[in-house]
Every structure is written in structure tokens, then in C-alpha cells.
Protein backbone atom coordinates (compact mmCIF):
# COMPACT_ATOMS: atom_id res chain seq x y z
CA UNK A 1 0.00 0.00 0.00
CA UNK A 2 1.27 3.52 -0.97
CA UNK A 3 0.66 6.50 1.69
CA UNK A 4 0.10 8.78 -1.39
CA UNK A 5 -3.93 10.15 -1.10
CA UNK A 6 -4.50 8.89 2.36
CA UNK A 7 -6.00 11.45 4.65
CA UNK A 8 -5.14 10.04 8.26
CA UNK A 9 -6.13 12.52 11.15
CA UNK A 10 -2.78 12.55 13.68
CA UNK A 11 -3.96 12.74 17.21
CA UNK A 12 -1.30 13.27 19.98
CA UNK A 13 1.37 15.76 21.50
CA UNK A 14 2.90 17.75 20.00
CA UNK A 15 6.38 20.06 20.88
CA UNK A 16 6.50 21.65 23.56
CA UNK A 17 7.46 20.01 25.49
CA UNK A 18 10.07 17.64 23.18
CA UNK A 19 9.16 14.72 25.05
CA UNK A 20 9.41 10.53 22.99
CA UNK A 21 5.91 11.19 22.17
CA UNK A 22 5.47 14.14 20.97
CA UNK A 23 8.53 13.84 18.80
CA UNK A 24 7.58 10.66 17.29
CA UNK A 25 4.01 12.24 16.58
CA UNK A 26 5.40 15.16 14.72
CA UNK A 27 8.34 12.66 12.92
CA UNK A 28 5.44 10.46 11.40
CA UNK A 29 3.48 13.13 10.36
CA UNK A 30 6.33 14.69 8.00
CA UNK A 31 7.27 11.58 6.76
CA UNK A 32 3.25 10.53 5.94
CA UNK A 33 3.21 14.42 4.35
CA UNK A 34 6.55 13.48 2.68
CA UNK A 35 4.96 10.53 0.54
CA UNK A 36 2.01 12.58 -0.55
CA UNK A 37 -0.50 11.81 2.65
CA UNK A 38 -2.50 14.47 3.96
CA UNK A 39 -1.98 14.25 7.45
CA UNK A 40 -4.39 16.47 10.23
CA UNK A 41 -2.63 17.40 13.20
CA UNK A 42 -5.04 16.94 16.33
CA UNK A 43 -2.97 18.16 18.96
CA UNK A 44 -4.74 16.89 22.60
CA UNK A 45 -1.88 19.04 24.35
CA UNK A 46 -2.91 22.40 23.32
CA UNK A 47 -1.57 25.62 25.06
CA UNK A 48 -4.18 26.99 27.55
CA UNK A 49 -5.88 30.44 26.25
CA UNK A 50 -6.09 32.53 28.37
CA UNK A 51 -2.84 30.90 29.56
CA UNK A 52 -3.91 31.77 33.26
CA UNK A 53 -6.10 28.74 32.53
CA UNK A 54 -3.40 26.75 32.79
CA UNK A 55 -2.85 27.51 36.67
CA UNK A 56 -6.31 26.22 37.39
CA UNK A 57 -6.32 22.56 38.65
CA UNK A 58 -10.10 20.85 37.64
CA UNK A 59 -11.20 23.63 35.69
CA UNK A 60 -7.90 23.75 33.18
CA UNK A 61 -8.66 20.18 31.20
CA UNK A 62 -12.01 21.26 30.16
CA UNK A 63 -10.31 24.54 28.46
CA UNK A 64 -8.46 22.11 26.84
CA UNK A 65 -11.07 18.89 26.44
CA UNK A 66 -14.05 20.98 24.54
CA UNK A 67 -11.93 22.50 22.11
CA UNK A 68 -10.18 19.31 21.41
CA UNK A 69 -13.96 17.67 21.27
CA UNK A 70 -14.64 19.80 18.61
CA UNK A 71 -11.45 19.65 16.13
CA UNK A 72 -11.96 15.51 16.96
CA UNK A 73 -15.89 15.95 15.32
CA UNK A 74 -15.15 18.49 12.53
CA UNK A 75 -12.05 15.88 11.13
CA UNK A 76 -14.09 13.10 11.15
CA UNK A 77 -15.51 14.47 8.31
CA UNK A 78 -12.45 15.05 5.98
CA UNK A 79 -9.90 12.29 7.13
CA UNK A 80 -10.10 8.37 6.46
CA UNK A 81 -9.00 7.28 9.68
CA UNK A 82 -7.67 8.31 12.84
CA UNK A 83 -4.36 7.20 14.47
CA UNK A 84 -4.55 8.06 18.06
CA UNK A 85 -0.95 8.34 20.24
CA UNK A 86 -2.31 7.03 23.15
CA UNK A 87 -1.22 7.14 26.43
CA UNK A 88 -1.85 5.43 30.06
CA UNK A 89 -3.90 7.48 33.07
CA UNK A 90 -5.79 10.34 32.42
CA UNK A 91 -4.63 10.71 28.98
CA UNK A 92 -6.75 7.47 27.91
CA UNK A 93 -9.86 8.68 29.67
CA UNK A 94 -9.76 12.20 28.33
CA UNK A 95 -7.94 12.02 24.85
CA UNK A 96 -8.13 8.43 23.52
CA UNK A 97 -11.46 7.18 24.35
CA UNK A 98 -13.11 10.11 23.00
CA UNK A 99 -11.27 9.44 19.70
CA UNK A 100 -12.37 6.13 19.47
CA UNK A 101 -15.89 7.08 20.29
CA UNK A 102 -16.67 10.00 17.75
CA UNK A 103 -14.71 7.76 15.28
CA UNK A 104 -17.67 5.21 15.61
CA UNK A 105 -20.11 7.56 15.65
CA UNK A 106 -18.49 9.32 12.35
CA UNK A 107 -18.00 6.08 10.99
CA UNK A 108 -14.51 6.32 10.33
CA UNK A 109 -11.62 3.80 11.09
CA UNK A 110 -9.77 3.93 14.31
CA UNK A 111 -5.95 3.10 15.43
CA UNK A 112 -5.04 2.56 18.38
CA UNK A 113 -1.00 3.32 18.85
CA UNK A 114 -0.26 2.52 22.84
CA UNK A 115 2.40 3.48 24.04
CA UNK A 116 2.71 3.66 27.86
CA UNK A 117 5.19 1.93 29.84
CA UNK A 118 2.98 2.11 32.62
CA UNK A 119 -0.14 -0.01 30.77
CA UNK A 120 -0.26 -3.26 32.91
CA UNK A 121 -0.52 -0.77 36.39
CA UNK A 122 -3.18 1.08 34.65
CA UNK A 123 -4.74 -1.82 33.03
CA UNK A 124 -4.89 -3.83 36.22
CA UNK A 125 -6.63 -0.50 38.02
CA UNK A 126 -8.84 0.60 35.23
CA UNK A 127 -9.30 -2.05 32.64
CA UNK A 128 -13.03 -2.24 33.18
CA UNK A 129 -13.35 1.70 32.08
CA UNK A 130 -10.43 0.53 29.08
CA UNK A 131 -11.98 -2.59 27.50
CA UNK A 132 -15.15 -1.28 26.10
CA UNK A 133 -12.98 1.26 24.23
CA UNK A 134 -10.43 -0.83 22.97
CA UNK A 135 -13.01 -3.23 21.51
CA UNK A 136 -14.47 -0.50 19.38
CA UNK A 137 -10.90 0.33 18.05
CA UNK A 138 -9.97 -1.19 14.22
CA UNK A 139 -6.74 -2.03 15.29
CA UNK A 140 -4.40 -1.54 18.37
CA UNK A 141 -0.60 -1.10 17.66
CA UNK A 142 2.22 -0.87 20.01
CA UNK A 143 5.98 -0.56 19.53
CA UNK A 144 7.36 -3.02 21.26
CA UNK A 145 7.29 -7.24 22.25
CA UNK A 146 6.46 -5.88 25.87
CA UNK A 147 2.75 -4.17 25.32
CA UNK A 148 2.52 -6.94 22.95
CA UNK A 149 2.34 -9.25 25.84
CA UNK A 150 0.53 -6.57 28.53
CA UNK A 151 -2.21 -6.93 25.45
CA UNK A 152 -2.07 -10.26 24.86
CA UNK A 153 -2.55 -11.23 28.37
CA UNK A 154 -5.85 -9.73 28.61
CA UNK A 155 -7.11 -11.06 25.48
CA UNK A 156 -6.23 -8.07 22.57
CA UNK A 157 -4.22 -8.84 19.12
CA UNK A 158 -1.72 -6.00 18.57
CA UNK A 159 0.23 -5.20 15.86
CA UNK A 160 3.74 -4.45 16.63
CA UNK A 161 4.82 -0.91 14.78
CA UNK A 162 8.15 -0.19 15.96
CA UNK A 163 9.13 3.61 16.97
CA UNK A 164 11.01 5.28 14.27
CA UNK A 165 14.82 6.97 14.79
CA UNK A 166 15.50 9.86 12.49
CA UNK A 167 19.31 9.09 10.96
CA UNK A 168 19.48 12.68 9.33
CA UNK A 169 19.52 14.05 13.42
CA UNK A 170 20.86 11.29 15.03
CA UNK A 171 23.24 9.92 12.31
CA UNK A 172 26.39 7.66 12.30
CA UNK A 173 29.40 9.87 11.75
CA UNK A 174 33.05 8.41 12.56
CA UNK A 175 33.50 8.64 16.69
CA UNK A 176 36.76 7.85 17.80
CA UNK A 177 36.99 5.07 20.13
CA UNK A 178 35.89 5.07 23.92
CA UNK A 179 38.22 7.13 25.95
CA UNK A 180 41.33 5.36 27.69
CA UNK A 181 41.33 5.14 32.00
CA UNK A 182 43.48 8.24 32.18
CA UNK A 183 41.25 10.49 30.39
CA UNK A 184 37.93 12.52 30.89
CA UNK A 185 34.98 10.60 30.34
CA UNK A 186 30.94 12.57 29.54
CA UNK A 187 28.60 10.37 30.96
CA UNK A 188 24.94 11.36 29.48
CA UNK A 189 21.22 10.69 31.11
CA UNK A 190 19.03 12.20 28.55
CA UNK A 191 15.30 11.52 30.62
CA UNK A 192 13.22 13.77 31.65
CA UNK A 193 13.81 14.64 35.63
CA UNK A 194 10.55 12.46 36.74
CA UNK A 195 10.27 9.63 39.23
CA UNK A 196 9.93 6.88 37.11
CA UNK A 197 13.19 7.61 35.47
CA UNK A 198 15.09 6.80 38.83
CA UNK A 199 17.79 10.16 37.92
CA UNK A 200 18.74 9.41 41.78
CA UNK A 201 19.90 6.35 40.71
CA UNK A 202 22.02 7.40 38.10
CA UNK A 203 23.85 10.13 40.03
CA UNK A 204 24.05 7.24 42.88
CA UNK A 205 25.87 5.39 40.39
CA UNK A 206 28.13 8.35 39.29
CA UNK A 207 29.81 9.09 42.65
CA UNK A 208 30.92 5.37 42.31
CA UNK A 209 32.50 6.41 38.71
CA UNK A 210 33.99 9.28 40.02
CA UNK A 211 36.15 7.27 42.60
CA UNK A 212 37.88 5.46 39.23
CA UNK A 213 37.75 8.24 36.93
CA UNK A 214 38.12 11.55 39.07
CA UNK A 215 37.95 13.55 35.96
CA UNK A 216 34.82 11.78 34.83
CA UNK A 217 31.82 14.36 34.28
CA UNK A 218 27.66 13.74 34.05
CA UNK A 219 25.17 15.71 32.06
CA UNK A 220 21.56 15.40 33.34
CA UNK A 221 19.40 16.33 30.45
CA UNK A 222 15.96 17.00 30.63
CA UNK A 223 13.71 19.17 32.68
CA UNK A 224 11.13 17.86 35.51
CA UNK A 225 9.35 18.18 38.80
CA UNK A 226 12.72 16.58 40.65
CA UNK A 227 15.54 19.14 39.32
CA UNK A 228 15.73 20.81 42.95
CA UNK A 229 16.08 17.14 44.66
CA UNK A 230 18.58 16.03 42.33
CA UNK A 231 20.89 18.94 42.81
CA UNK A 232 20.31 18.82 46.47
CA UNK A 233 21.47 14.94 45.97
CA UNK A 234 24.37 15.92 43.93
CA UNK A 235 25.54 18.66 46.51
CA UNK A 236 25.39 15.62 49.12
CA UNK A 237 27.28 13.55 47.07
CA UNK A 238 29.87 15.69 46.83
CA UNK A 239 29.70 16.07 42.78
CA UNK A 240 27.31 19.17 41.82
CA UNK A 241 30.98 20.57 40.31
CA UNK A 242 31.02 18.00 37.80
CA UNK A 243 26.86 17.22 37.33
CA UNK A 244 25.11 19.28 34.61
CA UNK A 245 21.41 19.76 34.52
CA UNK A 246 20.75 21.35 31.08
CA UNK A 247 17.10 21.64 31.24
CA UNK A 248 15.22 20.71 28.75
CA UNK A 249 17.56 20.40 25.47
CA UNK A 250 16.14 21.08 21.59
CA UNK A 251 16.72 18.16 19.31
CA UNK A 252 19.40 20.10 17.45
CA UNK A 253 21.21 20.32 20.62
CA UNK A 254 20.27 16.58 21.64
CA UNK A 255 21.99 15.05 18.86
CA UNK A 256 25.09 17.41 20.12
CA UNK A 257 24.91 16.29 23.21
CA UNK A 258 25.16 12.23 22.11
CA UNK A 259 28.57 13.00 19.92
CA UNK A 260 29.89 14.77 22.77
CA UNK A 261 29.24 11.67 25.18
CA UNK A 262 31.40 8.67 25.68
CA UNK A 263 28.41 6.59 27.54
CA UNK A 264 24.65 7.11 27.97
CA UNK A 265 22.92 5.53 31.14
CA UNK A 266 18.79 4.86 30.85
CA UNK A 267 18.28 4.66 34.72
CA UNK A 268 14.56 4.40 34.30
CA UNK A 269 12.25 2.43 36.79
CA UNK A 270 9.33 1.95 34.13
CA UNK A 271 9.44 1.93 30.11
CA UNK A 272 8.22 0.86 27.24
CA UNK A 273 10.77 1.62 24.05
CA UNK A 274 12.45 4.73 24.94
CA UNK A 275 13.46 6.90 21.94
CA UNK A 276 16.59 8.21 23.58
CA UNK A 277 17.80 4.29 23.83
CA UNK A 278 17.67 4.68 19.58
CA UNK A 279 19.31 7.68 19.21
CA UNK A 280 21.91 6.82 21.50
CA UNK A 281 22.35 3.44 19.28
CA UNK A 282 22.25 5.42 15.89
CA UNK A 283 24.82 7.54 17.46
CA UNK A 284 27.42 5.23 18.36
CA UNK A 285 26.88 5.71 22.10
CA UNK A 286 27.49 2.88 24.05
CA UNK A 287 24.53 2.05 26.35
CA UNK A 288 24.40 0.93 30.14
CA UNK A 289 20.38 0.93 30.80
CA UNK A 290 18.20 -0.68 33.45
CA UNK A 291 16.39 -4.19 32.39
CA UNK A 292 12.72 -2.85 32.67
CA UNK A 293 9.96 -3.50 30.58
CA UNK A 294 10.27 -3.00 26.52
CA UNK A 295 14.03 -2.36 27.42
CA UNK A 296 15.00 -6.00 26.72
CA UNK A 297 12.99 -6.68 23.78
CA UNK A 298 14.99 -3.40 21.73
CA UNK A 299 18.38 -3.98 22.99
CA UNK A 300 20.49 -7.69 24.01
CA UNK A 301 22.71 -7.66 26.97
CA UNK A 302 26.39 -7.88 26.14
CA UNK A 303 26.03 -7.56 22.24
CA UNK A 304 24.18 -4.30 21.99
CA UNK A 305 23.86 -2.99 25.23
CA UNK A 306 24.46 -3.34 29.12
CA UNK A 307 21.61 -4.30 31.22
CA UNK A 308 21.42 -4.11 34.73
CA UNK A 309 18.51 -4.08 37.67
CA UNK A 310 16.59 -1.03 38.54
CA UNK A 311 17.09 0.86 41.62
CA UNK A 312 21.08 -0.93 41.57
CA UNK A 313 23.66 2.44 41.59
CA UNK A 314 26.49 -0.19 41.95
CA UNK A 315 25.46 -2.65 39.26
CA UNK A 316 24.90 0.46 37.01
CA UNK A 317 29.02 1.75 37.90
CA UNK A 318 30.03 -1.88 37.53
CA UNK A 319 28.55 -1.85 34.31
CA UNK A 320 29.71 1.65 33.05
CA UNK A 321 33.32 1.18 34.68
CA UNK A 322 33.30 -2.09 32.27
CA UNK A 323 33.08 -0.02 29.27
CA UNK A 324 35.20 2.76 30.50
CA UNK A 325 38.31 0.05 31.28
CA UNK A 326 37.38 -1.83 27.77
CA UNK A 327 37.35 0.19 24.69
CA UNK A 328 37.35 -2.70 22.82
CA UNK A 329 34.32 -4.17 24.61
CA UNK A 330 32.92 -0.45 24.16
CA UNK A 331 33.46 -0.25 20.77
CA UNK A 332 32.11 -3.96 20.01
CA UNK A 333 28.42 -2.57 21.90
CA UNK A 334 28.75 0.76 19.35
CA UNK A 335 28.76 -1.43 16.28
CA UNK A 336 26.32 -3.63 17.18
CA UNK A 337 24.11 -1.05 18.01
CA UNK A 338 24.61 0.94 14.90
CA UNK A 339 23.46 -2.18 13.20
CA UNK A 340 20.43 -2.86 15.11
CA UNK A 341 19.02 0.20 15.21
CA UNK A 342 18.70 -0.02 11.43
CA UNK A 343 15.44 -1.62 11.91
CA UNK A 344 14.03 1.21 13.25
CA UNK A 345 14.49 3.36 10.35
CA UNK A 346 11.30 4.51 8.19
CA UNK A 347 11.97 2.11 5.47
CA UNK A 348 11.81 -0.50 7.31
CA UNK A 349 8.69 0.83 9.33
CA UNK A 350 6.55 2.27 7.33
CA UNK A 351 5.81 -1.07 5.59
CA UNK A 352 4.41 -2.08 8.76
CA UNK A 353 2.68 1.05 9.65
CA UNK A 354 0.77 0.89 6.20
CA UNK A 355 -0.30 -2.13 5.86
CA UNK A 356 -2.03 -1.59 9.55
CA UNK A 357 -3.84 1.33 7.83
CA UNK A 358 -4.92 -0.89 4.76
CA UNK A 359 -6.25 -3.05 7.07
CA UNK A 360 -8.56 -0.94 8.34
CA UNK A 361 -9.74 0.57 5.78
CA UNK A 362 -11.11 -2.41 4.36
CA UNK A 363 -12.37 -3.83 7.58
């Protein structure tokens, strides 16, 4: 099937904030636009107006629900189908079920994308609200081998549609090999500063770097509710001279920030397939991450990556020290990973992608 004349209303995040979601939502739709789709943004992230809204806990979603109600009914009537970026919690309740609903009503095919890390805790609180939704969607894809099986478990086929890395950003130019013992090694964390990403962890683990490689540095990037606890951590740690916290970082100055590193660390307590894992890969970054959900089922332990239990600072230094005192094992990670993330590349996905939408359309 050829994207060319399909009219596909996009519904999801969009920038800001330049979280995996968002970016992958705004990614498919120029590449859809790029092979002649028509592609309608329906953004369920909206900026509050007035933006004093915002500021107004209860009140604030439905400035942002009825307009979004709207744009939802009026598309229905020029699109084909609607692809939904769907999300666990609230998100489900107040932007995905709605789509599927007015998408029944209108009579138009619905997809499902999922794409929570956290969907068997919500599904095991709230699958009774969840079901009758899902059953009314055309198809239900997820990204990864892991939702696969939260699905499958409670009786749902999904189709598995892999996230898609951008190689013109985050491309494969020559890096020199991992930096010898005596030298000044970047460590990178490139989540956002939010407890299930387990930064604590990470600068846990860093302290134990530090005593190997005193010259060793950490960049924190990403922006979140636990900045001021993780700089109060790093003060008590004794390493807030050598711990950046960039804030949130554009993706021109992401893909900077992964040439400039010698490691990248994924700390994260819950995931599903985390974007920055891929563009860590496509940039020749050698990767120490935690074992956690989807984690395992995009990178192997030992041939493309490091894996190590959550919540574990000293497995996580043991792991990174490895690297550090191996450039040959470092280097051996980098390749493979180059390699494997090939798979994620829109070539290779967009097969899959379109023949979900073919699908429904004929259903």
C-alpha cells in the first residue's frame, strides 16, 4: 500500500514540550506528508488560552477537552481514519477514548497506537473503564514485544509498529573510540527529571565512577518536577561541580549532546521503548540501561547494550566502569548497536505502519 492520497487525522502531543511522544508524533506526520499523505494534526496538548487557565487545577482540562472535542468531530468528516498516540492514566480517559468514540459515531476507522510503559498498572486498576474502548478500536498497535504481551494477556491482538529513529539528526558519523582510563569521560542521562526515570539512581551510580575516573563528568538532560532534589542529591554527594542539569535540550542540541558523550545511562524504573535508547544506538553511544519493561525486547545484553537491575547504583558503575576500562568491549556494543538500530528506520517501518492502515480501511 502507498501512503500517497491517504487522509489520516494525527492525534497526539505535539512540541513543547520535546518529550518521545510528541517527537515521534510530529516525525510520522512529515514523513506521511513526505509521501504525498494528507496528514491532520489533532494536537490533545494544546496551550491553555487565556494561559492563566493553565494555573487552574479541575477547571484547566475542560479549556483544553471541549476545544479538542470539537477539532476531533469536525475531522471526522475530511480524514479516512484516525491514528490516536495514546497514552496510560488520564490521557486514555480524556484524549483516547473520546477518539475512538466519535470515530464510531463518524464512521470512520480507528488506530489505536499505545504506548505507555505504565499499561499493565493502569490496566490492572482501570481495565473495566479501558476494555469497552479498545473493543471498538480497528486495530491496536504498540511498539514493542512488551505491550505486545501486557495486550495479549488480557485477550487483545496488537500489531507491533516499531518507533522510528531519524538518521538525518541522530546519524552515524566516525567517533573515535571510547576514551582510555586516564582520560575525561561525559557520561549522558538524557530523561526527563521524573520519578519513574530513577535520575537518583544514576547520580548514585556516578559518585561510584567518580572514585575510578576523578575527571569523569555527568550531564543530566531533561527538565522535571525533581531538578531541585537532584541537585540537592548531587551537593550531598559531593559532585554538583562535575553534574550538569541542562534543562530541557532542543533536538538540534540533543543530537550534540550524544557525539559529545562517551556513555549514555537509561536509569529508568518503568518503560516501554524509549526513543533516547535509539538515538543513543544510531549515534554510536554505548549504552548501560536498566532491564525494565520493553528495554529487553529493543536492545540484548552484552552484544548491543548493558543491562542491569533497577534501583542498583552499583550494578549500574560496575557496568559503566566495564566499558570505560574496555574500549574494545565499548566499541564492540557501538557497532552492534549501529546495526540494530537499522530496523528502526522509516523504510523498514513504514511497511508495517501501512499495511495496519490498509487493514482498516477495508475492515
Amino acid at each position: 500500500m502507498k501512503a500517497a492520497g491517504l487522509r489520516i487525522g494525527l492525534i497526539g502531543p505535539l512540541p513543547p514540550p520535546s518529550g518521545g511522544m510528541a517527537n515521534q508524533m510530529l516525525q510520522l506526520a512529515r514523513l506521511l506528508r513526505e509521501e504525498d499523505a494528507t496528514v491532520e494534526l489533532i494536537q490533545v496538548n494544546r496551550p491553555y488560552h487565556p494561559h492563566w487557565v493553565g494555573r487552574l487545577k479541575g477547571i484547566r482540562a475542560g479549556f483544553r477537552l471541549l476545544p479538542y472535542l470539537a477539532h476531533l468531530w469536525v475531522s471526522a468528516s475530511r480524514v479516512q481514519l484516525f491514528h490516536v498516540m495514546a497514552n496510560s492514566g488520564w490521557s486514555w480517559h480524556l484524549f483516547a477514548a473520546p477518539a475512538i468514540w466519535i470515530a464510531r459515531i463518524r464512521n470512520i476507522p480507528v488506530i489505536i497506537n499505545y504506548r505507555g510503559g505504565e499499561a499493565d498498572v493502569f490496566f490492572s486498576k482501570a481495565f473495566f473503564w479501558v476494555r469497552p474502548s479498545l473493543h471498538r478500536a480497528d486495530a491496536i498497535v504498540v511498539p514493542s514485544g512488551f505491550l505486545e504481551a501486557v495486550f495479549g494477556k488480557r485477550g487483545f491482538a496488537t500489531s507491533i509498529v516499531p518507533n522510528i529513529i531519524d538518521l538525518s539528526r541522530f546519524g552515524m558519523p566516525t567517533r573515535p573510540a571510547p576514551l582510555p582510563k586516564a582520560s575525561f569521560p561525559h557520561i549522558i542521562v538524557t530523561r526527563n527529571l521524573e520519578p519513574i526515570y530513577d535520575n537518583a539512581t544514576a547520580l548514585r551510580a556516578f559518585t561510584i565512577i567518580k572514585q575510578a575516573f576523578p575527571a569523569a563528568k555527568l550531564t543530566l538532560a531533561g527538565s522535571g518536577p525533581e531538578r531541585r532534589m537532584l541537585e540537592e542529591l548531587a551537593c550531598r554527594l559531593g559532585v554538583a561541580d562535575v553534574v550538569a542539569f541542562t534543562g530541557r535540550v532542543d533536538n538540534e542540541g540533543m543530537a550534540a549532546l550524544y557525539q559529545s558523550a562517551d556513555i549514555m545511562i537509561n536509569p529508568s524504573l518503568v518503560d516501554n521503548m524509549p526513543i533516547s535508547l535509539l538515538e543513543a544506538l544510531a549515534s554510536r553511544v554505548p549504552v548501560v540501561s536498566t532491564d525494565v519493561g520493553g528495554v529487553p525486547f529493543m536492545v540484548e545484553h552484552e552484544k548491543t547494550a548493558l543491562l542491569v537491575p533497577p534501583q542498583n547504583p552499583e550494578a549500574m558503575a560496575n557496568a559503566v566502569l566495564a566499558l570505560l576500562n574496555d574500549p574494545a568491549k565499548a566499541m564492540q556494543l557501538s557497532k552492534a548497536g549501529v546495526e540494530a538500530v537499522q530496523r528502526y528506520t522509516w523504510p523498514n517501518v513504514r511497511d508495517c505502519l501501512l499495511r495496519v492502515y490498509k487493514q482498516a480501511l477495508q475492515k
